[in-house]
Every structure is written in C-alpha cells, then in structure tokens.
C-alpha atoms as a PDB file:
ATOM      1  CA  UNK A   1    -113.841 -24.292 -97.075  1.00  0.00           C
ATOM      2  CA  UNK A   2    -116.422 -22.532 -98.935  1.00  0.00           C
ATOM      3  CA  UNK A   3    -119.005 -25.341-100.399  1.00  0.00           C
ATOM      4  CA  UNK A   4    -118.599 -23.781-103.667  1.00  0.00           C
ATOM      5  CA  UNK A   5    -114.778 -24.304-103.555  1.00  0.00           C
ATOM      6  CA  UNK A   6    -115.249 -27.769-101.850  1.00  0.00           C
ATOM      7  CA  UNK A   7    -117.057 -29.017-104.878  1.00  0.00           C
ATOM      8  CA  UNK A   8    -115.189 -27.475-107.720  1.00  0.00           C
ATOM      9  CA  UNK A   9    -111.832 -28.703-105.898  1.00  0.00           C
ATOM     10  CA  UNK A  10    -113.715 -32.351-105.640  1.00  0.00           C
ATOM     11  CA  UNK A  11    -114.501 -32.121-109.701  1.00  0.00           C
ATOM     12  CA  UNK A  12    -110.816 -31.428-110.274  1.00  0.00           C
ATOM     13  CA  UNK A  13    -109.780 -34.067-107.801  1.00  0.00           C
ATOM     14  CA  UNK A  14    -111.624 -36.350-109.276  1.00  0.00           C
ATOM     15  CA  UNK A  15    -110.419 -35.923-112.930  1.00  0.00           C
ATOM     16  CA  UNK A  16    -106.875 -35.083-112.109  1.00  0.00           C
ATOM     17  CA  UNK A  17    -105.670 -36.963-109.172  1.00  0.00           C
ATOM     18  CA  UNK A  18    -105.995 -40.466-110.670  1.00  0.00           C
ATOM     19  CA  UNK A  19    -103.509 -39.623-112.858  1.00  0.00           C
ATOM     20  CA  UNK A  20    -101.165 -38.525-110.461  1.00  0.00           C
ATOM     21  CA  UNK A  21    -101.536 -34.369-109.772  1.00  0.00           C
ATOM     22  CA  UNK A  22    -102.775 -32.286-106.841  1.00  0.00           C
ATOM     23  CA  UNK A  23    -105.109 -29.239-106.656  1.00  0.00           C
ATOM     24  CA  UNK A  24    -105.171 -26.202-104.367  1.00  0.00           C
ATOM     25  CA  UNK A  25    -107.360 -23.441-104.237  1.00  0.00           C
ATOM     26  CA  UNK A  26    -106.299 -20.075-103.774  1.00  0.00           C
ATOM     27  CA  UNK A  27    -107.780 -15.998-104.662  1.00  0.00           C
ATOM     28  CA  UNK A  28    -105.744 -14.403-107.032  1.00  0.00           C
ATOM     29  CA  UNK A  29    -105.433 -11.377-104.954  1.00  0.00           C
ATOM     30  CA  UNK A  30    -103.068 -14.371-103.184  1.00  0.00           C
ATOM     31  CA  UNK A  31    -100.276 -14.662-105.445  1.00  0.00           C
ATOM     32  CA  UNK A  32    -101.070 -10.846-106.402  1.00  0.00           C
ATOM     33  CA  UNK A  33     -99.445  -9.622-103.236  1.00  0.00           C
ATOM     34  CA  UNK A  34     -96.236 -11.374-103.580  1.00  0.00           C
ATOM     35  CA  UNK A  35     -95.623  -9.763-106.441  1.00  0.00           C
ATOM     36  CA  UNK A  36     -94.676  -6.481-108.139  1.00  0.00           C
ATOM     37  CA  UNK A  37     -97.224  -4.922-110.288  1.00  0.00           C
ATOM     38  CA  UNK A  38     -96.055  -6.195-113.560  1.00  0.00           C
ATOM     39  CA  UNK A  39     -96.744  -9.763-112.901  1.00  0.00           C
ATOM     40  CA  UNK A  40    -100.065  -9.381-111.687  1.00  0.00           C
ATOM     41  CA  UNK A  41    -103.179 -11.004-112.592  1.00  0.00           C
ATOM     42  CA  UNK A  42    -105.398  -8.981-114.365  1.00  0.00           C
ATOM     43  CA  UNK A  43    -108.773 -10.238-112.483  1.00  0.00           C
ATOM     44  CA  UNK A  44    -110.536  -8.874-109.751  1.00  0.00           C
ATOM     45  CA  UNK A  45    -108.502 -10.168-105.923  1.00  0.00           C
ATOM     46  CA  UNK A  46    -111.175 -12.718-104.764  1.00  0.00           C
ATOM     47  CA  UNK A  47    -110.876 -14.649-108.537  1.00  0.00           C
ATOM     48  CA  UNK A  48    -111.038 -18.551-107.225  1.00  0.00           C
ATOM     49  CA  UNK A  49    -107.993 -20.558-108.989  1.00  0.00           C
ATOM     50  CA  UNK A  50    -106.360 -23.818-108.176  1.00  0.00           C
ATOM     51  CA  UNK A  51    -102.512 -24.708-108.317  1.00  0.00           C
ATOM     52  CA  UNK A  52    -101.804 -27.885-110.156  1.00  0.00           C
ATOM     53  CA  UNK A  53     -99.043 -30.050-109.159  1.00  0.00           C
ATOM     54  CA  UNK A  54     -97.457 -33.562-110.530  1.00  0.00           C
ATOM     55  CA  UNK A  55     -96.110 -35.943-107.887  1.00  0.00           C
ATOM     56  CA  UNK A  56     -93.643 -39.164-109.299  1.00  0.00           C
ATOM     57  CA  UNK A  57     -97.026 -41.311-109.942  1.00  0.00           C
ATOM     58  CA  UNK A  58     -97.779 -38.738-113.211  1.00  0.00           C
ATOM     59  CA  UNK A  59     -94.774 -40.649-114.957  1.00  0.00           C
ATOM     60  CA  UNK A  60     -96.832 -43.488-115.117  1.00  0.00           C
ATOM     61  CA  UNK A  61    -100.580 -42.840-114.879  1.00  0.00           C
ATOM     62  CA  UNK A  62    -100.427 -39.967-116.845  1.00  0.00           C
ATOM     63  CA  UNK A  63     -97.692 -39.330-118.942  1.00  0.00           C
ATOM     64  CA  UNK A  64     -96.702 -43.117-120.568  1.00  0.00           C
ATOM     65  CA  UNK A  65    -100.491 -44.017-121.143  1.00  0.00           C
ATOM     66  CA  UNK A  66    -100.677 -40.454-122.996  1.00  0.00           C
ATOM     67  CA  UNK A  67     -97.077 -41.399-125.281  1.00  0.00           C
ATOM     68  CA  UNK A  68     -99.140 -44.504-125.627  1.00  0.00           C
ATOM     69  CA  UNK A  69    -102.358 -43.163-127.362  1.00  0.00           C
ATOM     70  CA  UNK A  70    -100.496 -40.331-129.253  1.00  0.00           C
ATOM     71  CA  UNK A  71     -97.584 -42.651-130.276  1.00  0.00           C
ATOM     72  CA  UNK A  72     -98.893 -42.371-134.121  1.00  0.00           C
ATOM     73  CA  UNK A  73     -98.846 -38.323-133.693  1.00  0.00           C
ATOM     74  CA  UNK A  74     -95.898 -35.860-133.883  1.00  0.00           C
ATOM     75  CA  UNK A  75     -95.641 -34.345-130.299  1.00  0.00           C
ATOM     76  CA  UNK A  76     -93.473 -31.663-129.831  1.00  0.00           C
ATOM     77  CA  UNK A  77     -93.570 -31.286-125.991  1.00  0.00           C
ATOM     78  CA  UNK A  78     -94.682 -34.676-124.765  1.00  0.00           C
ATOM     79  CA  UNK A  79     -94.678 -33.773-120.900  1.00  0.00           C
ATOM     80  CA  UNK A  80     -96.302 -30.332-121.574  1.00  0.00           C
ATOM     81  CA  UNK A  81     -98.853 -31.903-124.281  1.00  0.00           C
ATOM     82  CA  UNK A  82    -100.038 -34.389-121.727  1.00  0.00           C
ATOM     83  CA  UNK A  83    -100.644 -31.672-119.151  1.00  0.00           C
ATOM     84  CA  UNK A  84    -102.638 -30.105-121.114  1.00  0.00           C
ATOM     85  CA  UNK A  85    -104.821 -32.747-122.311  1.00  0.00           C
ATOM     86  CA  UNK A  86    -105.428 -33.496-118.615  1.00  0.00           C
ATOM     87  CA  UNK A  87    -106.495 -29.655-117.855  1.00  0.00           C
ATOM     88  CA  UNK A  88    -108.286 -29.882-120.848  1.00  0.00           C
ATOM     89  CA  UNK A  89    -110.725 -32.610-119.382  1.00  0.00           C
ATOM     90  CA  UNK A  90    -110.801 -30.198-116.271  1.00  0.00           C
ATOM     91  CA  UNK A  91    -112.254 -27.987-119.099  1.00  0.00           C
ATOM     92  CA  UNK A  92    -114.824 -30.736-120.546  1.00  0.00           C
ATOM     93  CA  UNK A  93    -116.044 -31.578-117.038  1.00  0.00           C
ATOM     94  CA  UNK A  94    -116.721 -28.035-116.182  1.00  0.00           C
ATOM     95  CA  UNK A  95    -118.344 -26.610-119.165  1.00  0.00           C
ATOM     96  CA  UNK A  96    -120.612 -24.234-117.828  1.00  0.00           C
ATOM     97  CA  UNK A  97    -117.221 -22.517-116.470  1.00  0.00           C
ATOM     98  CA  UNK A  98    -115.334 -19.763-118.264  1.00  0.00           C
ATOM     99  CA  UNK A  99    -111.497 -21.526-117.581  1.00  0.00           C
ATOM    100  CA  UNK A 100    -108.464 -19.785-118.196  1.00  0.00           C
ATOM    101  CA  UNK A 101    -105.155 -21.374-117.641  1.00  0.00           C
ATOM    102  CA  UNK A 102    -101.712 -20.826-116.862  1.00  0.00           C
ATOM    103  CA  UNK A 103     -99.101 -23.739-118.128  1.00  0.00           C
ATOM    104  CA  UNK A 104     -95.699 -23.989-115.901  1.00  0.00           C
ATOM    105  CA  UNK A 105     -93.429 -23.626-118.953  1.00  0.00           C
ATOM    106  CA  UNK A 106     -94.552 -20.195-119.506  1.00  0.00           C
ATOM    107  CA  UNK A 107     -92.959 -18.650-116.812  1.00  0.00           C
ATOM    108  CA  UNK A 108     -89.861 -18.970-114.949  1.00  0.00           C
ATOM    109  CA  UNK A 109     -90.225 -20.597-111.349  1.00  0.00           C
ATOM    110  CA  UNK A 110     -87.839 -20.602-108.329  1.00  0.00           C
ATOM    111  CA  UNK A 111     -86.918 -23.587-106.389  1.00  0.00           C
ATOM    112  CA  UNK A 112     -90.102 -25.254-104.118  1.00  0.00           C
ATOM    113  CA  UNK A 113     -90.498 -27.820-102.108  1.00  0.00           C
ATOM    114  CA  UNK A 114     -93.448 -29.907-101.217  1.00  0.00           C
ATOM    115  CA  UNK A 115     -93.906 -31.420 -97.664  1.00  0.00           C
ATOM    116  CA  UNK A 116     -94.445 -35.012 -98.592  1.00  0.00           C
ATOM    117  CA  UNK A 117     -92.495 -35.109-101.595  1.00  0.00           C
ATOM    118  CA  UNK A 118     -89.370 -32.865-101.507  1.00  0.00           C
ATOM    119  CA  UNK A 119     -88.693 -31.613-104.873  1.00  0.00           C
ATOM    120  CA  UNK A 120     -89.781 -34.962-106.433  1.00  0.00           C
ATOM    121  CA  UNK A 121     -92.602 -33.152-108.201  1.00  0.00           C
ATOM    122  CA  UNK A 122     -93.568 -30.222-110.486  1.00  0.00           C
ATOM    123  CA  UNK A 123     -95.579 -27.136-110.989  1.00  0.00           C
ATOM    124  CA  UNK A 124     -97.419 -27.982-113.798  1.00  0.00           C
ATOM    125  CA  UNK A 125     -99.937 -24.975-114.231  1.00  0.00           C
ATOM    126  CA  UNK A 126    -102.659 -22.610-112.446  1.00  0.00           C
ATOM    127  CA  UNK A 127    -106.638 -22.862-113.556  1.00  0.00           C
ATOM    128  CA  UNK A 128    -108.092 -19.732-113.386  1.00  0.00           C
ATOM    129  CA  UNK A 129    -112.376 -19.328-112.641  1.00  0.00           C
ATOM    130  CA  UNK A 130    -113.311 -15.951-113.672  1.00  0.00           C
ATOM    131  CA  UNK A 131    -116.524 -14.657-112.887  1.00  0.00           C
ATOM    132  CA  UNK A 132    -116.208 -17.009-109.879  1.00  0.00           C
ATOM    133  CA  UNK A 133    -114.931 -14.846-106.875  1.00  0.00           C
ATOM    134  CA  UNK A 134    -114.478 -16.245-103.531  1.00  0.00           C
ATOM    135  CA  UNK A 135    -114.112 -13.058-100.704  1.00  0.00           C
ATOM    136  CA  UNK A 136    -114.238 -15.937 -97.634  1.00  0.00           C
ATOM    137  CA  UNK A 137    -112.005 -18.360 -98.953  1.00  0.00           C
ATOM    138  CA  UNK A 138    -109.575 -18.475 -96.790  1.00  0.00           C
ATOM    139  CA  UNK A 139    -105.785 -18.722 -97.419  1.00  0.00           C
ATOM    140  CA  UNK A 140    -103.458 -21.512 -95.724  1.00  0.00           C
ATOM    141  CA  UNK A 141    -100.268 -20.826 -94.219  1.00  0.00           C
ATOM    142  CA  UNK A 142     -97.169 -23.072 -96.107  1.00  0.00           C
ATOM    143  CA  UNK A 143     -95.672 -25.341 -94.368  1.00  0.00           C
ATOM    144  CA  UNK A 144     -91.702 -24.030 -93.762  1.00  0.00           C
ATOM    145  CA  UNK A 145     -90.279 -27.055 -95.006  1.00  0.00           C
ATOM    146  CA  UNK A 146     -86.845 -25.826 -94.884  1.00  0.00           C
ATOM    147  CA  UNK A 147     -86.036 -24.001 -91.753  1.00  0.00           C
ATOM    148  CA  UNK A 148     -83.357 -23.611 -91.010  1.00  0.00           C
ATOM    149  CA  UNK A 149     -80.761 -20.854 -93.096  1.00  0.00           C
ATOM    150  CA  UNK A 150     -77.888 -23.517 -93.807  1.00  0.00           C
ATOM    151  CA  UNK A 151     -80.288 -26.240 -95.158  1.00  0.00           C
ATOM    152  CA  UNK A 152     -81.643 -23.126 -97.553  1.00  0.00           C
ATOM    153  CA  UNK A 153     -78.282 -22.294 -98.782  1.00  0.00           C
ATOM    154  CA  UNK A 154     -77.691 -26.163 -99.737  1.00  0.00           C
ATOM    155  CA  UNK A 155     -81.034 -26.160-101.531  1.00  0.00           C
ATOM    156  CA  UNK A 156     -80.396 -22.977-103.847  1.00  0.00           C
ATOM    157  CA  UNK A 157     -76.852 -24.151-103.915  1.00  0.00           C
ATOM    158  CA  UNK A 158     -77.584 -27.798-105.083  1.00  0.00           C
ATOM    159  CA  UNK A 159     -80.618 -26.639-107.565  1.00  0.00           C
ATOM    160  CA  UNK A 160     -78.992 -24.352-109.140  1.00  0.00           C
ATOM    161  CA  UNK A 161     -75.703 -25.681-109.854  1.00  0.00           C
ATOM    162  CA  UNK A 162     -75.551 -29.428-109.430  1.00  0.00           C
ATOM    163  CA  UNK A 163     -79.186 -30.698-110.523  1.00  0.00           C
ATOM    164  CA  UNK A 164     -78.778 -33.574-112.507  1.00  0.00           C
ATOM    165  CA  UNK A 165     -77.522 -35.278-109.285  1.00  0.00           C
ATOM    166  CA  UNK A 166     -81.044 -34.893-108.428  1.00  0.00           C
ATOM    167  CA  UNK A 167     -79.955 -34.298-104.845  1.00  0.00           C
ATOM    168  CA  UNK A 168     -81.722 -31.398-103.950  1.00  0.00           C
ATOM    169  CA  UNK A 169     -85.164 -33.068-104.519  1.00  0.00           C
ATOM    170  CA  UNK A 170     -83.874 -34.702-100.991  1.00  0.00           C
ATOM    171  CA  UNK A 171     -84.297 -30.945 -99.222  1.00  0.00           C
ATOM    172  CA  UNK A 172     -86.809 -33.365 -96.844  1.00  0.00           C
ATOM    173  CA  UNK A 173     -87.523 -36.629 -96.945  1.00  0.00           C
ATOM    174  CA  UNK A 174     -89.809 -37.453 -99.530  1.00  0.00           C
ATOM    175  CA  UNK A 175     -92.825 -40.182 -99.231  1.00  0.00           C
ATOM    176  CA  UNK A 176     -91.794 -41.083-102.862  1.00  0.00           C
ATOM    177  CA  UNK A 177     -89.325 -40.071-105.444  1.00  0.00           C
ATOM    178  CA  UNK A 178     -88.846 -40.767-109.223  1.00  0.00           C
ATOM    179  CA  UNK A 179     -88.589 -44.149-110.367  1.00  0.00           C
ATOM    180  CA  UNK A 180     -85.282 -45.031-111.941  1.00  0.00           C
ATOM    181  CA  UNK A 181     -87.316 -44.911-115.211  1.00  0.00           C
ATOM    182  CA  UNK A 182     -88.504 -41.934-114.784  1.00  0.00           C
ATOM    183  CA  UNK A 183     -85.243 -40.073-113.463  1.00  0.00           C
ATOM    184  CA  UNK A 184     -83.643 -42.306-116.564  1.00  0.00           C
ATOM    185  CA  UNK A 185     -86.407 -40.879-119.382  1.00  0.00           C
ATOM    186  CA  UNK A 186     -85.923 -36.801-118.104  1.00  0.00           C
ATOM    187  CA  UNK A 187     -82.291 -37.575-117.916  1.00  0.00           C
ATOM    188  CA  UNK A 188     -82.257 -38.269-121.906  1.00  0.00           C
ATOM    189  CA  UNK A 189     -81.925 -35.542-124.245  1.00  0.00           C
ATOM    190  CA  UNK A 190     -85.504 -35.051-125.749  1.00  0.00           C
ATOM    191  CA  UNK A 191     -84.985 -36.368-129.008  1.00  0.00           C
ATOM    192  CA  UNK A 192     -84.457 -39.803-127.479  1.00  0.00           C
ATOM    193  CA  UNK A 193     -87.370 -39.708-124.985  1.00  0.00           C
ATOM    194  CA  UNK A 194     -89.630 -41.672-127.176  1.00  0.00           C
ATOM    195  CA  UNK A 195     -87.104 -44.310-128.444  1.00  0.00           C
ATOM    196  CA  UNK A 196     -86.148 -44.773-124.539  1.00  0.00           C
ATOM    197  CA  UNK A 197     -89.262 -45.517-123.698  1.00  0.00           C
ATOM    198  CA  UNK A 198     -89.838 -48.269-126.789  1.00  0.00           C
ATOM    199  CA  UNK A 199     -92.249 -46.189-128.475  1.00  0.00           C
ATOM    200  CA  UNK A 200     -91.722 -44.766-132.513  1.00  0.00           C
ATOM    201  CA  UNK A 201     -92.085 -41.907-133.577  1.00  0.00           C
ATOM    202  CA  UNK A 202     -93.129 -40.543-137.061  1.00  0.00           C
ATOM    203  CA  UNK A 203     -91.184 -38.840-139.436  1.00  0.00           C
ATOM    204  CA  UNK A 204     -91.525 -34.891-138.895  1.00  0.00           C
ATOM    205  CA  UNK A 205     -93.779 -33.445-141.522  1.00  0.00           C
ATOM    206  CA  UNK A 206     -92.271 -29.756-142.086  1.00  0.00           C
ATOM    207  CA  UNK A 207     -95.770 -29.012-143.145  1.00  0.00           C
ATOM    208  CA  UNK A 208     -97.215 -30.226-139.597  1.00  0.00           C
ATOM    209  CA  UNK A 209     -98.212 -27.911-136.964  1.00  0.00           C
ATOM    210  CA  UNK A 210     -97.878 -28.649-133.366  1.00  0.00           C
ATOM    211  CA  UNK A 211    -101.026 -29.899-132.416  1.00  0.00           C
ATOM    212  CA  UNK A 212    -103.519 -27.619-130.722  1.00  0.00           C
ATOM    213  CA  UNK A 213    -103.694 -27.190-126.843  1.00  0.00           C
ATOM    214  CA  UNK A 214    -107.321 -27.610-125.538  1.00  0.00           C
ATOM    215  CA  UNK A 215    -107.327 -24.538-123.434  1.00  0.00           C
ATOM    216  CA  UNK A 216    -106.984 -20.905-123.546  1.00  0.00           C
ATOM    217  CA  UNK A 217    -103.987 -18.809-121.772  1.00  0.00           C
ATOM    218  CA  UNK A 218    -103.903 -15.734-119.603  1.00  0.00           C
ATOM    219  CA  UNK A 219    -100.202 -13.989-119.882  1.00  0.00           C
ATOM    220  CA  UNK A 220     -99.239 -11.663-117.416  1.00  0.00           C
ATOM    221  CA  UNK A 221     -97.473  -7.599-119.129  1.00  0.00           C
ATOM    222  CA  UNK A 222     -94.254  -9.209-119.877  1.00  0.00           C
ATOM    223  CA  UNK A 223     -91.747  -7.009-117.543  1.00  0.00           C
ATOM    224  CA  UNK A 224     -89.885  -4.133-119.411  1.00  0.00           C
ATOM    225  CA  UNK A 225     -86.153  -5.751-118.447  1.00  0.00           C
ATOM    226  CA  UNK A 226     -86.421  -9.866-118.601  1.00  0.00           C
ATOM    227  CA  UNK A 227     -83.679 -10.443-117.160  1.00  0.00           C
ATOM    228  CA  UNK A 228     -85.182  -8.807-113.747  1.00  0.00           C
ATOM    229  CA  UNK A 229     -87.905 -11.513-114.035  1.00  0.00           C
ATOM    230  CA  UNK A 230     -89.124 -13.081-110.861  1.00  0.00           C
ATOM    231  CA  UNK A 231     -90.529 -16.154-110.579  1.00  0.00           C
ATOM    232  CA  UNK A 232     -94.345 -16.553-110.634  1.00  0.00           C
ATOM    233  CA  UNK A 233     -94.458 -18.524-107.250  1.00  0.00           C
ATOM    234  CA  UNK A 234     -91.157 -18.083-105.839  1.00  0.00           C
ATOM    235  CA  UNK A 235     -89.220 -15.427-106.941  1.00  0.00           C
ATOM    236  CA  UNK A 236     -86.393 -15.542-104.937  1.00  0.00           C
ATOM    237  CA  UNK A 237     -84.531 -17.653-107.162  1.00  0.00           C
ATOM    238  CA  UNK A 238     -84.460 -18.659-111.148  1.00  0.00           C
ATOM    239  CA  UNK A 239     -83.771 -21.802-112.437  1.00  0.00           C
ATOM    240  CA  UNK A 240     -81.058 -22.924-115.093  1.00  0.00           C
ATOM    241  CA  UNK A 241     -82.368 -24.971-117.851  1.00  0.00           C
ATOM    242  CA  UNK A 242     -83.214 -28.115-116.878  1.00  0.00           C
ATOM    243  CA  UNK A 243     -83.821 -31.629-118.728  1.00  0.00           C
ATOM    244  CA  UNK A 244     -86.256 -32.776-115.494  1.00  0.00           C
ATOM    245  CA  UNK A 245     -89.487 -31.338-114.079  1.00  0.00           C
END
C-alpha cells in the first residue's frame, strides 16, 4: 500500500474503528467500471476514497453513546445522524483535506456480504479525497463469500422477501451478529426507537429544522428511468424497505 494511503487509512482507523466501523481504500475509477455511465463519479479514475462499513459493535460504541448526548435534541434519523457525526470527525481530523462524502441512504444498495460478519453489518457511506489521486494503489480481489449458485439463490431469496427473520445475515458464519438489543431496537417502528431504548424525546417543534450534517455530498446524474436504478455497489439486486441496516 501506497504510504500516502497507509497513513490516511491509519487517521480514519483511528477515529472510526473505536466506535465500531471499517475503512477500505479504493480509486474511483474502481467502482466507475462496474457501472453504467450515469452513475459514475464525476472525478478523475485514480481519486483515492475509502468504503465505510458498521459491524454489530456500532450499536453500542457508536450509536447509544450518540442517542445519549443528543437525547435533549430532535433527531430525525438517529442511525444516519450518528454516521455522520462520526465522518464528520474524519472531516475535523483531516482538515487540510478537501472531503466529499457519500451517505448509504442516498442510494439504493444490493445485497453484500462481509467475510467475517455475514450480513450482520452495513454500508454506511464512501469518503471521497479529491485532489488526492492514487495511479499505484492497487485494487484487492473480494473474497467470493458465497460460491456456490444455490447458496446465492437462498441469499437474494431470503433478503428480499423474508428479512425480518434476519436469516440471511447467516449467508456465512459470522464472527458476531446483532445483539438481541440491537436486532430488538431496528425491529421497532422508528417512532418508538428512542422510548425502547429508555431515552425521551422532545416534543417536535414544527418550526425546527433537522439539524445540519457536518459534511458536504457528491450525487451522482440521477438516471433518466428510476426504476432501472442499480445499486451503487452491487447492482444486481435492490432491496425492499427495510426497518434494519
């Protein structure tokens, strides 16, 4: 790995994985090539970004210490707020970096799996370096966690039409899963989340704005038909609406 990459990947490691996420590097010319034209990345190929992931230890290092500090504030999106605080401080500990991210829930993702945790994680967002362009980095091959054609059917099968069994997640057997808490707290509609949890929350102010996320975003040319959208990392398959990450 480049030293350049090694270092910026060990400043992201170091603010994000305590608190329960992964970062991988990759060019954008990367994800570029997997994809038609209209969901392309407008920056130059080499572009060094990194992949953010969750794994089941977010739920508690991240996410309940975050509904802990904001429990006074009206959040919207408590998952998606607390992600972006947490790339935000990506932001704050890289400020002579122009940062440009990409947030999971604005795009529609297929069905992955991770080799030590099955589906018991999420995509949670790319950060994009612009300006910083890495021509040597180069790319690893993804592990085929799923080989065989049967076990692939089951997967799309059992995401796409029975997840809240949470059975899929079990495509390979994960180091860790969800804690009942946590499969219990994405398994209650929204609106209850807080109150599940023990935590109150204030009366909505229909003056109040949803508070501001600490980073800017880079949105691919929305495709002329919608409903031909791939996804952004796998798109072979789209999701239904889910309550879980």
């Amino acid at each position: 790995m480049e030293p350049q990459v090694a270092e910026l990947k060990r400043t992201m490691e170091d603010t994000l994985c305590p608190f329960g996420f992964e970062v991988y590097p990759f060019q954008v010319a990367w994800y570029n090539a997997l994809l038609p034209p209209t969901f392309h990345l407008p920056l130059p190929g080499p572009t060094l970004a990194f992949l953010v992931l969750s794994t089941p230890a977010m739920f508690d290092r991240a996410l309940k210490p975050f509904l802990q500090s904001c429990r006074l504030q009206q959040l919207i999106d408590p998952v998606d707020q607390c992600v972006a605080y947490h790339l935000g401080r990506v932001r704050e500990n890289l400020p002579e970096l122009q940062i440009e991210v990409i947030a999971d829930y604005e795009h529609i993702s297929g069905v992955c799996i991770h080799p030590r945790y099955g589906g018991w994680f999420a995509i949670r967002g790319v950060v994009l370096l612009p300006g910083i362009e890495v021509p040597d980095l180069t790319p690893t091959k993804p592990l085929d966690c799923v080989p065989k054609r049967a076990d692939r059917i089951t997967l799309l099968e059992g995401f796409n039409f029975h997840w809240r069994d949470w059975t899929y997640r079990d495509a390979v057997t994960p180091q860790e899963r969800y804690s009942e808490e946590q499969k219990a707290y994405f398994s209650t509609p929204p609106a209850q989340r807080l109150a599940f949890l023990g935590l109150a929350q204030p009366s909505e102010d229909p003056s109040s704005t949803s508070p501001e996320l600490p980073f800017t975003t880079l949105r691919p040319k929305k495709p002329q038909n919608p409903s031909r959208a791939q996804g952004w990392l796998s798109p072979s398959v789209s999701p239904p609406a889910s309550p879980s990450p």
